[in-house]
C-alpha atoms as a PDB file:
ATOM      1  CA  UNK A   1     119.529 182.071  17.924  1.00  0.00           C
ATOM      2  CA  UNK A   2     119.942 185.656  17.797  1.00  0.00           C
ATOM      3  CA  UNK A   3     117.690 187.770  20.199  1.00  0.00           C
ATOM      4  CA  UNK A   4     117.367 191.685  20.937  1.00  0.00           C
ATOM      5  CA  UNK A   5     115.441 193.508  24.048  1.00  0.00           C
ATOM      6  CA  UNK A   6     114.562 196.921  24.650  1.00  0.00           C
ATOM      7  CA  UNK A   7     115.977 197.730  27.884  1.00  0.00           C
ATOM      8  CA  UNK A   8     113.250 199.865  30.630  1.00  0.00           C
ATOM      9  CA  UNK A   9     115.044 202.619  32.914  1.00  0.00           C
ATOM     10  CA  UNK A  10     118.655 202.245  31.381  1.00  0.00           C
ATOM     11  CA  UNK A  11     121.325 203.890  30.350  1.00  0.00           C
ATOM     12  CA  UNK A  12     121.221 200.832  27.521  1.00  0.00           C
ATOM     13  CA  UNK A  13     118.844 200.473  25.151  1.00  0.00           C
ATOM     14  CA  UNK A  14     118.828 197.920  23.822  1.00  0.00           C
ATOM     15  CA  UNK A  15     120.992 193.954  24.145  1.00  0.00           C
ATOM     16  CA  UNK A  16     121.440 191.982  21.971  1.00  0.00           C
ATOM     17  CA  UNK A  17     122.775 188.625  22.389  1.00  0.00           C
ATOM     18  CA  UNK A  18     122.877 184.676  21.080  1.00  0.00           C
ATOM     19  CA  UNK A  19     121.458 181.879  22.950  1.00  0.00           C
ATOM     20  CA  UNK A  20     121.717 178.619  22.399  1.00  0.00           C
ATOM     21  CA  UNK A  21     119.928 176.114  24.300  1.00  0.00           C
ATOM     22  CA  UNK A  22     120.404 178.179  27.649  1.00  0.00           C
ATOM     23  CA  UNK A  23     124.172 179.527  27.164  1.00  0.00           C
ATOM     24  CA  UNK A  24     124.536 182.987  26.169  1.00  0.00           C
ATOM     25  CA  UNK A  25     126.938 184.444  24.206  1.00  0.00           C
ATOM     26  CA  UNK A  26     127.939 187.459  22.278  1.00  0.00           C
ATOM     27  CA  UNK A  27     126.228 189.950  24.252  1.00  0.00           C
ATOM     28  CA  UNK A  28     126.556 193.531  22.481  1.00  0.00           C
ATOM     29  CA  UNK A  29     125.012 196.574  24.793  1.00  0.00           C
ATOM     30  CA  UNK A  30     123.832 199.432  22.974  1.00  0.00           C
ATOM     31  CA  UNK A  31     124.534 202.748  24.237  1.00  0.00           C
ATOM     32  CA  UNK A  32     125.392 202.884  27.848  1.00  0.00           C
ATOM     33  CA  UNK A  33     128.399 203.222  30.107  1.00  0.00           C
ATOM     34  CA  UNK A  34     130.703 201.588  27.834  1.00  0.00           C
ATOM     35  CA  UNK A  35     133.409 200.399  29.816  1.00  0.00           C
ATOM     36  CA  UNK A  36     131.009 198.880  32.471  1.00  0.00           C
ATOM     37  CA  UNK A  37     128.923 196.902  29.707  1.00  0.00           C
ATOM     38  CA  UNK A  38     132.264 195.571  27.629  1.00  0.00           C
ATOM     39  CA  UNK A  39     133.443 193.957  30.854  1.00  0.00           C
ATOM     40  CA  UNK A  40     129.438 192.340  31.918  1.00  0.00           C
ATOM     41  CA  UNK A  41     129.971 191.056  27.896  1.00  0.00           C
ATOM     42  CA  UNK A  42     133.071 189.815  28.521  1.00  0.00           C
ATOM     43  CA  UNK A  43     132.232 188.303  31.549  1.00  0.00           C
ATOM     44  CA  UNK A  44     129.219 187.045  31.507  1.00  0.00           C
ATOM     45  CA  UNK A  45     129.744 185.250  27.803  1.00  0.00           C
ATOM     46  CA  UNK A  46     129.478 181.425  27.919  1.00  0.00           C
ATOM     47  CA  UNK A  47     127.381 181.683  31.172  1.00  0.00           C
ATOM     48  CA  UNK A  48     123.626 180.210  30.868  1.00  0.00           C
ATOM     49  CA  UNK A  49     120.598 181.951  31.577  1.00  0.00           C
ATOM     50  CA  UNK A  50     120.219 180.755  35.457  1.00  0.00           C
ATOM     51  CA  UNK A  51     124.223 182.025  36.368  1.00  0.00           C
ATOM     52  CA  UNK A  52     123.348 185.324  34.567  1.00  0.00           C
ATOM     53  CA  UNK A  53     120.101 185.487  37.021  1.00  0.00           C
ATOM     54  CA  UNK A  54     122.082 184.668  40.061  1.00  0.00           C
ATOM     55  CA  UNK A  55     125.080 186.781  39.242  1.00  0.00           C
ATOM     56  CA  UNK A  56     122.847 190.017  37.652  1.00  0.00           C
ATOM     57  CA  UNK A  57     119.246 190.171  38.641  1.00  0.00           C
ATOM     58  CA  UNK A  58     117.961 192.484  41.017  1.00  0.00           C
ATOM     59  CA  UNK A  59     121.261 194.906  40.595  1.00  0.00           C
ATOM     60  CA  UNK A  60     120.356 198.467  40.608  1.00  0.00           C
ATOM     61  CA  UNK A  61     121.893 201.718  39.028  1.00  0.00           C
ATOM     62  CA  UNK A  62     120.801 204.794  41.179  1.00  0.00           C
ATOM     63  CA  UNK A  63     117.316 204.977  41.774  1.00  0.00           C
ATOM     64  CA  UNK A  64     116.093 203.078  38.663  1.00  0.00           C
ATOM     65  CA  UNK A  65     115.130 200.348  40.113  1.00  0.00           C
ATOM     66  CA  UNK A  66     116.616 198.461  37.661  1.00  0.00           C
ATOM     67  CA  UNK A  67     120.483 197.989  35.764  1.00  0.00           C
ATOM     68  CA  UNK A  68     121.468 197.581  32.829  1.00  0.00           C
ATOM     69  CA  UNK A  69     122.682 194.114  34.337  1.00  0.00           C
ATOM     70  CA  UNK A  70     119.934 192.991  35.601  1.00  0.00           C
ATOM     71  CA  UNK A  71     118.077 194.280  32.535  1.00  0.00           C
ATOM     72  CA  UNK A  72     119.953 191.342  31.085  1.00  0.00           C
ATOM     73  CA  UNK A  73     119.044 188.709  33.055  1.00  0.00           C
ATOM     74  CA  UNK A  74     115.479 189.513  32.362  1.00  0.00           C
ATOM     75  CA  UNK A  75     116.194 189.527  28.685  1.00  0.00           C
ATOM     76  CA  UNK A  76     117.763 185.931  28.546  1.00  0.00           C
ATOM     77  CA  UNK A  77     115.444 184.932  30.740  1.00  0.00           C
ATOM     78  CA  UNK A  78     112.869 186.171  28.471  1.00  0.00           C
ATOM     79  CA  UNK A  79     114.409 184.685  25.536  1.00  0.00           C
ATOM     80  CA  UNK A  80     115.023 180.949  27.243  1.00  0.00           C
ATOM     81  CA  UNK A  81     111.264 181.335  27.855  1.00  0.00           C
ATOM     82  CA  UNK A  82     110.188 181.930  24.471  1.00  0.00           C
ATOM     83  CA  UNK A  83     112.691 179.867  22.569  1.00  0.00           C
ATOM     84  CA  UNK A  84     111.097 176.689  25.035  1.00  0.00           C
ATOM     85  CA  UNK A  85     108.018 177.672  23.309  1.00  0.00           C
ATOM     86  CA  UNK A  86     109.246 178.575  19.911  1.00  0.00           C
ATOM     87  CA  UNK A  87     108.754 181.629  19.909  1.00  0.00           C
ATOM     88  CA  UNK A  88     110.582 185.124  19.197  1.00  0.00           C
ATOM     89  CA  UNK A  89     110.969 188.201  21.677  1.00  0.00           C
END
């Protein structure tokens, strides 16, 4: 299924990306440091949601407090979550 977030504190602003059961794939940033994001999408695509937690979360840009990498693994994570329940983000 096809799912999009709204990135907080990026550079990014938005991903969008598929997920099926818990492997992601075709991960598109929007906006952003371009060269950076194409090689997280290339990557990162196949990975599931738990690799993309371990590999991404709690990277930070700067003093954001946040990256547009580990703005993804709170996406998928997000995503996992709500497809479980049925549910869109």
């Amino acid at each position: 299924m096809k799912y999009s977030y709204k990135t907080k504190r990026t550079c990014s602003s938005k991903i969008s990306f598929d997920l099926d059961d818990d492997i992601v794939s075709s991960i598109v940033f929007t906006n952003g440091c371009e060269g950076n994001l194409q090689t997280i999408q290339r990557l990162l695509d196949g990975c599931t949601v738990e690799q993309i937690e371990e590999k991404c979360g709690g990277i930070q840009c700067g003093m954001r407090g946040t990256s547009c990498a580990d703005q993804l693994s709170v996406a998928v994570r997000k995503a996992y979550n709500k497809s479980l329940k049925g549910e869109a983000i």
